[in-house]
N, C-alpha and C. Protein backbone atom coordinates (compact mmCIF):
# COMPACT_ATOMS: atom_id res chain seq x y z
N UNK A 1 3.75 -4.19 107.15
CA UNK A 1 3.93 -3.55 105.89
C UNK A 1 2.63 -2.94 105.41
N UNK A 2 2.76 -1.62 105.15
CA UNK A 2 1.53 -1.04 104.30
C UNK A 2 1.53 -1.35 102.90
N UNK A 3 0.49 -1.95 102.26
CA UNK A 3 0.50 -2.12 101.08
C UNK A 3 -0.51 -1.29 100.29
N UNK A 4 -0.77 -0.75 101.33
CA UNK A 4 -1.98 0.72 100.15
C UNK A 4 -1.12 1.27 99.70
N UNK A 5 -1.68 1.77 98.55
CA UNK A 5 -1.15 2.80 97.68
C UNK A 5 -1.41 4.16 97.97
N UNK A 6 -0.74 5.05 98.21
CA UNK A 6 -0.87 6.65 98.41
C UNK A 6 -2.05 7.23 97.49
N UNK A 7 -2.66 7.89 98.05
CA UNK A 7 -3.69 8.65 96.75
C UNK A 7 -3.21 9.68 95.68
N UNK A 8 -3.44 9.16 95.02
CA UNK A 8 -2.60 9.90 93.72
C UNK A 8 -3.23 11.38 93.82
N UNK A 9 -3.15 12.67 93.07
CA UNK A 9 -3.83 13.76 92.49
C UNK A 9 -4.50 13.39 91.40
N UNK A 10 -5.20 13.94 91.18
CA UNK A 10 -6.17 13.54 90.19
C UNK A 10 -5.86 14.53 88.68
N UNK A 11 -5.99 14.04 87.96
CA UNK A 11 -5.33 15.33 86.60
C UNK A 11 -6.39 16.23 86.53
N UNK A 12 -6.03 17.53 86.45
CA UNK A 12 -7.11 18.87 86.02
C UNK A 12 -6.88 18.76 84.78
N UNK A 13 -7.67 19.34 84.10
CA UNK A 13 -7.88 20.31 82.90
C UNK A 13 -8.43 21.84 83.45
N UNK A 14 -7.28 22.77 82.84
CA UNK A 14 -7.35 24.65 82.75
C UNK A 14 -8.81 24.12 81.65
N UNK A 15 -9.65 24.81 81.67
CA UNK A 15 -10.65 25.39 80.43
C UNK A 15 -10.84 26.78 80.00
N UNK A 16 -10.55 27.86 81.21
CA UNK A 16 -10.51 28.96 81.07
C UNK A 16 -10.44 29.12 79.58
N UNK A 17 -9.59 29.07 78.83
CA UNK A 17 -8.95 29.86 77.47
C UNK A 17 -9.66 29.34 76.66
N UNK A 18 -10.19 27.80 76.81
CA UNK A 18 -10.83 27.79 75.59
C UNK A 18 -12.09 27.32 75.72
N UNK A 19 -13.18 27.91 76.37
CA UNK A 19 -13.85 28.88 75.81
C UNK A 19 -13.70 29.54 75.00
N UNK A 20 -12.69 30.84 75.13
CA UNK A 20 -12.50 31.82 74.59
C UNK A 20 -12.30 31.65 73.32
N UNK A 21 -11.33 30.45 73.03
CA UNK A 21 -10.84 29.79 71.83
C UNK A 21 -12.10 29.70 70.69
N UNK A 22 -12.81 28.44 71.20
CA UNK A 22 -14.18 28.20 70.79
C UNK A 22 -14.72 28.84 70.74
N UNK A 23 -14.86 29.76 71.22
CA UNK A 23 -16.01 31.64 70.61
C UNK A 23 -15.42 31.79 68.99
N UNK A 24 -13.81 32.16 69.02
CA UNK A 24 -13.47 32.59 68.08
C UNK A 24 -13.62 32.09 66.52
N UNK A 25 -13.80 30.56 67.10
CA UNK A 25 -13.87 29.88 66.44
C UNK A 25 -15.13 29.72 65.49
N UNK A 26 -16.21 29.96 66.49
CA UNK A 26 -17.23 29.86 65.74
C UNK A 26 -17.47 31.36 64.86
N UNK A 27 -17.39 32.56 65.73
CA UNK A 27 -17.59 33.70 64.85
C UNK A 27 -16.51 33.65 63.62
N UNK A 28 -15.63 32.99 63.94
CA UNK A 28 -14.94 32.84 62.66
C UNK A 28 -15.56 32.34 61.29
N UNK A 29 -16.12 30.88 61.77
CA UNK A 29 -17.11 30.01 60.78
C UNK A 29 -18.12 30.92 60.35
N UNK A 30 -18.58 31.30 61.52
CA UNK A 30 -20.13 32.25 60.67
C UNK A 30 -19.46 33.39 59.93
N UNK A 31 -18.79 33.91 59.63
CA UNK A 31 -18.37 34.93 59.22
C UNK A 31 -17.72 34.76 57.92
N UNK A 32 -17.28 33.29 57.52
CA UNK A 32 -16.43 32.63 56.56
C UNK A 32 -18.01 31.87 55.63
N UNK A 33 -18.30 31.66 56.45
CA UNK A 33 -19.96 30.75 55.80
C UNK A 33 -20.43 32.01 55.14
N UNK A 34 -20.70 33.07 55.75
CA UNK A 34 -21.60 34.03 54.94
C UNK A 34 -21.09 34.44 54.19
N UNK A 35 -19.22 34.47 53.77
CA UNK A 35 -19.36 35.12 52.43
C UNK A 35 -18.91 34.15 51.79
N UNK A 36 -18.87 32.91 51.81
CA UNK A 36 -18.82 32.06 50.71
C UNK A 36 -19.90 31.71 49.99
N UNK A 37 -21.48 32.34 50.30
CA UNK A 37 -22.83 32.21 49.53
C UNK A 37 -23.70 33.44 50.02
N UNK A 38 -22.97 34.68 49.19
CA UNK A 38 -23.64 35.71 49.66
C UNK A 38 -24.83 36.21 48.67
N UNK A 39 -25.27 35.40 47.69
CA UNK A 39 -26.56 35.43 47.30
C UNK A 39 -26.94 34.22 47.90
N UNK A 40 -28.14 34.55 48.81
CA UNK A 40 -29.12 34.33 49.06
C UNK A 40 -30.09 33.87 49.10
N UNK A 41 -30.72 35.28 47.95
CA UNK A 41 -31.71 34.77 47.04
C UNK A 41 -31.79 34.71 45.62
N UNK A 42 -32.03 33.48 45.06
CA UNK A 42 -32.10 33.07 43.76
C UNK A 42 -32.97 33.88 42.73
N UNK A 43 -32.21 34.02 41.90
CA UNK A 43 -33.14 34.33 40.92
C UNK A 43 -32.96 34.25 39.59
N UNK A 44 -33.86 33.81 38.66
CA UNK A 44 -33.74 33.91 37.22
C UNK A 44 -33.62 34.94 36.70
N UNK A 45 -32.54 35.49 35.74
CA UNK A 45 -31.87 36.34 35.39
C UNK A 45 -32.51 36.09 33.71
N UNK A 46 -32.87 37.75 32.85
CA UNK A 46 -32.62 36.89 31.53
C UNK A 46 -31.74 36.56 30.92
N UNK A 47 -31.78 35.55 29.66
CA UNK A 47 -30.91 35.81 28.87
C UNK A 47 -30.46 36.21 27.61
N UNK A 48 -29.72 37.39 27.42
CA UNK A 48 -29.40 37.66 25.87
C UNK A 48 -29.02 36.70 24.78
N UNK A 49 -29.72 37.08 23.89
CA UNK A 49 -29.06 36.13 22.41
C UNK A 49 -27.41 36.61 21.81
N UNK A 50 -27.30 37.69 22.38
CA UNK A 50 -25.96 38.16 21.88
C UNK A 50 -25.24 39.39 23.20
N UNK A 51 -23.64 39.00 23.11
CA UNK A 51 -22.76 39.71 23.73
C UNK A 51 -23.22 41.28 24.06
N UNK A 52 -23.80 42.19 24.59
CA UNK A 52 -24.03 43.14 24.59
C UNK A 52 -22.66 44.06 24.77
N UNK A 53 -21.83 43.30 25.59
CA UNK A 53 -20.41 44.32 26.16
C UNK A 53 -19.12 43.95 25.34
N UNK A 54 -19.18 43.75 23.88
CA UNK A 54 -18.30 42.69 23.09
C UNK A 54 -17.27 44.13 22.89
N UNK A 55 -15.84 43.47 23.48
CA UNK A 55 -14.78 44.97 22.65
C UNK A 55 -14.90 45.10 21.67
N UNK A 56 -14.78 46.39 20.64
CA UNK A 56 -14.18 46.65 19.40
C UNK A 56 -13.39 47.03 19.20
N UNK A 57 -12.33 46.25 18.48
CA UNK A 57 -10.73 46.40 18.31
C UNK A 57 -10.76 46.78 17.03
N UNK A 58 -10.04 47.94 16.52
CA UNK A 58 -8.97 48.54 15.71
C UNK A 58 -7.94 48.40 15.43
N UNK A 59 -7.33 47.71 14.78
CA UNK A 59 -5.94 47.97 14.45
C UNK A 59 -5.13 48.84 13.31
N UNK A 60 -3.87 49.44 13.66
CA UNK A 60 -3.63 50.53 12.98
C UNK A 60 -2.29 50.52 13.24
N UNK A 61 -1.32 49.99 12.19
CA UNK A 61 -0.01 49.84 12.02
C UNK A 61 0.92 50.84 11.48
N UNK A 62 1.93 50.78 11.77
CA UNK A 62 2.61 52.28 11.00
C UNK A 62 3.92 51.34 10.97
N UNK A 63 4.53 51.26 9.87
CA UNK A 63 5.79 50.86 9.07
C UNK A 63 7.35 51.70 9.39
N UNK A 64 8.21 50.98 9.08
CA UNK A 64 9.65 52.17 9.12
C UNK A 64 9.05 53.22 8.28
N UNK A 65 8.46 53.45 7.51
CA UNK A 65 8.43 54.29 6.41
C UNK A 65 7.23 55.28 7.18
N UNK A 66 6.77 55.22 7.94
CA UNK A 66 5.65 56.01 8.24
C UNK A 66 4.32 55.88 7.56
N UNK A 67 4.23 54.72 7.03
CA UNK A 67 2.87 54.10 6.27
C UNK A 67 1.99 53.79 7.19
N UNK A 68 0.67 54.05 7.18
CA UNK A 68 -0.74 53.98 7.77
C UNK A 68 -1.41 52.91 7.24
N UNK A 69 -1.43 52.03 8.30
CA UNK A 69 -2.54 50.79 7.64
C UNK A 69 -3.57 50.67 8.70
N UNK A 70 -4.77 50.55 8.49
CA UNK A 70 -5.79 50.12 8.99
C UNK A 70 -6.59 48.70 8.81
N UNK A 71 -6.32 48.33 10.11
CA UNK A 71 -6.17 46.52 9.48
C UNK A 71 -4.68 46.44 8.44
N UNK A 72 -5.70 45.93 7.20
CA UNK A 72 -4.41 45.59 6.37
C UNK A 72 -4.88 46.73 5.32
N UNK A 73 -5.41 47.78 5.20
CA UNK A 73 -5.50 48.67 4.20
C UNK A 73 -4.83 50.09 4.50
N UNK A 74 -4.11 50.32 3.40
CA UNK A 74 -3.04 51.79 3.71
C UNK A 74 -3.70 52.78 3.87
N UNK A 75 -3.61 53.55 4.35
CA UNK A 75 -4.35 54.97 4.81
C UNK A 75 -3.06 56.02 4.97
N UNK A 76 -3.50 57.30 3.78
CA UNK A 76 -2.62 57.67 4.46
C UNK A 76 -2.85 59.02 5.81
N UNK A 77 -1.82 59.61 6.65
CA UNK A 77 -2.28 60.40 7.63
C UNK A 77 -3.35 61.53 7.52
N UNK A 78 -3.58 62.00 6.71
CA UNK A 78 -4.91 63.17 6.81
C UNK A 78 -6.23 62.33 6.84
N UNK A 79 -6.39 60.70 5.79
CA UNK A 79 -7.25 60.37 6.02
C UNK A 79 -7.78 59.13 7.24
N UNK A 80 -6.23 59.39 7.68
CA UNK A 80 -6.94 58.23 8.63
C UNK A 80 -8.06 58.43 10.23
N UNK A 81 -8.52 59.73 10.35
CA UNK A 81 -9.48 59.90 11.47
C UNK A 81 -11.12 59.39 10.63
N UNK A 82 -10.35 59.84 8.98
CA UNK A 82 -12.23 59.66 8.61
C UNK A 82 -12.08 58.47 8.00
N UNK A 83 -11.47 57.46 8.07
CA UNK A 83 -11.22 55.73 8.08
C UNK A 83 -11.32 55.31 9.17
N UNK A 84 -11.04 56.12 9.92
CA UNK A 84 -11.38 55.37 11.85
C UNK A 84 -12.90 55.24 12.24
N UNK A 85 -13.62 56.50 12.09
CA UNK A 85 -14.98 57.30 12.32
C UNK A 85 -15.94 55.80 11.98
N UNK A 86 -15.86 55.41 10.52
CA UNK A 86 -17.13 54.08 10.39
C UNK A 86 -16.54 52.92 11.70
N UNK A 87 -15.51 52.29 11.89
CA UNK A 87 -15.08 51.15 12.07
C UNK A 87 -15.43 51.92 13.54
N UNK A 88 -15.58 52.72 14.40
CA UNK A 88 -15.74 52.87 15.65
C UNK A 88 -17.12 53.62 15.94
N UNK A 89 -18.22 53.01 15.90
CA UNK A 89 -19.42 53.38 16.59
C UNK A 89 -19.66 53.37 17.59
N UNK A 90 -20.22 54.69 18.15
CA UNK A 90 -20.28 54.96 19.50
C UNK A 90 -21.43 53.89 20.29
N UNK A 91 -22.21 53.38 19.58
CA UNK A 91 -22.43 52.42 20.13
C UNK A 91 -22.05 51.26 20.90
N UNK A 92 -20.86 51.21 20.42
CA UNK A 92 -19.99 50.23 20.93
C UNK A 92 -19.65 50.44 22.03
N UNK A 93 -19.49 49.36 23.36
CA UNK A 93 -19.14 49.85 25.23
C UNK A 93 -17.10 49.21 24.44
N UNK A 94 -16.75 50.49 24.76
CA UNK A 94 -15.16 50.47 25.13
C UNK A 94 -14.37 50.50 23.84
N UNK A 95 -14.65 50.93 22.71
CA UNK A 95 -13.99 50.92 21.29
C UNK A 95 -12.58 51.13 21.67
N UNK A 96 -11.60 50.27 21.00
CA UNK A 96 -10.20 50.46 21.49
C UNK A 96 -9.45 49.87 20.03
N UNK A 97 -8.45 51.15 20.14
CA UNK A 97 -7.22 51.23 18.61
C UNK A 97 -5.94 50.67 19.33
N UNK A 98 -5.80 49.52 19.01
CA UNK A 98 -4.19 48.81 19.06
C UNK A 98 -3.32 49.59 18.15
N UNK A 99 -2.05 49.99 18.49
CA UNK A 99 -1.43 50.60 17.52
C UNK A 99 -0.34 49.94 17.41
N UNK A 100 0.34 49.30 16.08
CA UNK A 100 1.41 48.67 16.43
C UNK A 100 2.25 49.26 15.62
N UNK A 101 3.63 49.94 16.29
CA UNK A 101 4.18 50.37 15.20
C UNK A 101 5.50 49.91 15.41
N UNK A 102 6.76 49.92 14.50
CA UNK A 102 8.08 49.39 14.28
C UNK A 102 8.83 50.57 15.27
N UNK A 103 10.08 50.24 15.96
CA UNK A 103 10.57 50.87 16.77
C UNK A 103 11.24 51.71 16.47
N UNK A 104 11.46 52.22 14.96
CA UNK A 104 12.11 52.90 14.20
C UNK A 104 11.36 54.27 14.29
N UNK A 105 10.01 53.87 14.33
CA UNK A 105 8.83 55.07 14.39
C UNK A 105 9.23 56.31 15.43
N UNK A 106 9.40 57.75 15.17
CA UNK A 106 9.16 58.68 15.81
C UNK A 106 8.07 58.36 16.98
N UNK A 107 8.72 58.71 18.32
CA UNK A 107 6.89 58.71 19.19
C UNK A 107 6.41 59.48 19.20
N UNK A 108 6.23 61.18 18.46
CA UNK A 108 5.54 62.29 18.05
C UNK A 108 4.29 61.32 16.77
N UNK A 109 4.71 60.49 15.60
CA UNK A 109 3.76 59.73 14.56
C UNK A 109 3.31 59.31 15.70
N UNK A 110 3.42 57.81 16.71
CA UNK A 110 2.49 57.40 17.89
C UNK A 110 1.81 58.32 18.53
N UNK A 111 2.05 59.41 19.35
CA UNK A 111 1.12 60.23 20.05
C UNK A 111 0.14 61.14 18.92
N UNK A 112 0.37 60.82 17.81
CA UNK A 112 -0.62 61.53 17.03
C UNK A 112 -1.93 61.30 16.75
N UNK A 113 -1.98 59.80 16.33
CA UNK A 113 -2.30 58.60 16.57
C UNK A 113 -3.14 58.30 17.49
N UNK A 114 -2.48 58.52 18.67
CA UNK A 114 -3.58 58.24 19.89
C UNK A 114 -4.54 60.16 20.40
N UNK A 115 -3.56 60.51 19.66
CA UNK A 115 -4.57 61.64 19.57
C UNK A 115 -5.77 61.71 19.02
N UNK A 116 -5.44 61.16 17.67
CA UNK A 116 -7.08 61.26 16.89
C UNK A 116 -8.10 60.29 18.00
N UNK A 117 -7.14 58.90 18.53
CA UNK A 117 -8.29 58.09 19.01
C UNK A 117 -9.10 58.61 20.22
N UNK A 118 -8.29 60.01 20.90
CA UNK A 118 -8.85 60.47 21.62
C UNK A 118 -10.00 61.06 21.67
N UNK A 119 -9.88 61.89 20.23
CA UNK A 119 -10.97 62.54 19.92
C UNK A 119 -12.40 61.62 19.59
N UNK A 120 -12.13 60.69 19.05
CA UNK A 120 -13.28 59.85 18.56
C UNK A 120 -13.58 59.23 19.69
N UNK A 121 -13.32 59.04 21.06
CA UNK A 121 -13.62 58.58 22.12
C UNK A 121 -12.99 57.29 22.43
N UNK A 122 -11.91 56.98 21.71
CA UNK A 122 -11.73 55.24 21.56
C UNK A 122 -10.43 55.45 22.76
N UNK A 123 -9.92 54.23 23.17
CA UNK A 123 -8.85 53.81 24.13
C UNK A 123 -7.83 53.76 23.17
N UNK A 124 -6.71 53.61 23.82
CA UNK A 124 -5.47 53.38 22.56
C UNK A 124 -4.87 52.17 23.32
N UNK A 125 -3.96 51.21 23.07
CA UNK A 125 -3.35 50.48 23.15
C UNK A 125 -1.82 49.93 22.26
N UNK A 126 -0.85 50.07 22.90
CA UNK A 126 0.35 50.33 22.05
C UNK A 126 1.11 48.75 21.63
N UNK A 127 0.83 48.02 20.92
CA UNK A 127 1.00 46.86 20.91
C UNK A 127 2.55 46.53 20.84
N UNK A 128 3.01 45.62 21.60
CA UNK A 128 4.72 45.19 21.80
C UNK A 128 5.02 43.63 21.65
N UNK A 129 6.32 43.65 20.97
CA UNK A 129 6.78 42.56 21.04
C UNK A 129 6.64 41.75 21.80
N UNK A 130 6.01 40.41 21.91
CA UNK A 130 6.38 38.89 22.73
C UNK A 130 8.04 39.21 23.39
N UNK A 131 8.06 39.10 24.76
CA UNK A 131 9.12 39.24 25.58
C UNK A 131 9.93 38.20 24.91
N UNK A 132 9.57 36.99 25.03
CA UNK A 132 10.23 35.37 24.31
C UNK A 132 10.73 35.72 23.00
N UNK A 133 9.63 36.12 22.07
CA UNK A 133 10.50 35.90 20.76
C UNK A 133 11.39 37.40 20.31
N UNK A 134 11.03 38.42 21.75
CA UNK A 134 12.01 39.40 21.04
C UNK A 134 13.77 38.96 21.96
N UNK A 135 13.32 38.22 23.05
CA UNK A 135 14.87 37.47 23.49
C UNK A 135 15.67 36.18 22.57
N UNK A 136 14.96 35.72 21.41
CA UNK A 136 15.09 34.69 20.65
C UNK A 136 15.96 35.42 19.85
N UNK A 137 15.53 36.65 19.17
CA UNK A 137 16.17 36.94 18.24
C UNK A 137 17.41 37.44 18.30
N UNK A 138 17.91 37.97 19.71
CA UNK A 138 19.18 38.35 19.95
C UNK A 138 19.85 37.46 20.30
């Protein structure tokens, strides 16, 4: 009786591919490392005592009736570009007129509106109902 055991094969490992793998891998890392700390170099920055880039908001309401309020003061339409003029200094980075008006309003009164703000250089912004509380009410 033979009681040796046959010689087994011995297990390979392929490596070919990964190599390739492990390349990717790393240019991956370096490439992920550098832009998660892409300053560098440090530096002390100054600092301001005050907001330099602070919005200035306008508001300017118009009623069913076609009434002009600025903030909460009535204006009516001829004077409201030279009621706009103080409250928006060009000094200001980005002066912007919220306009909120009732849906009753002509949109010829609105585009008028954002006309003047055009002229004075300001942004317009057309202010709208809360989606929620205008579905509440129906």
């Amino acid at each position: 009786m033979n009681l040796r055991r046959r010689k087994k094969g011995s297990a390979e490992l392929h490596s070919g591919a990964l190599n390739d793998i492990l390349f990717i891998l790393l240019l991956f890392f370096l490439i992920v490392s550098s832009l998660a700390n892409p300053n560098v170099i440090k530096l002390m920055l100054p600092k301001a005592k005050s907001n330099t880039k602070a919005k200035q908001t306008v508001v300017v309401s118009i009623d069913a009736h076609q009434q002009f309020f600025v903030g909460t003061n009535k204006v009516n339409f001829e004077q409201l570009k030279e009621t706009l003029v103080p409250k928006l200094s060009p000094n200001e980075v980005d002066p912007t007129i919220v306009i909120n008006a009732e849906e009753t309003v002509p949109i010829g009164v609105v585009v008028s509106v954002m006309q003047i703000a055009r002229e004075l250089g300001a942004k317009t912004v057309l202010g709208t109902a809360n989606p929620q509380s205008a579905a509440a009410k129906k």
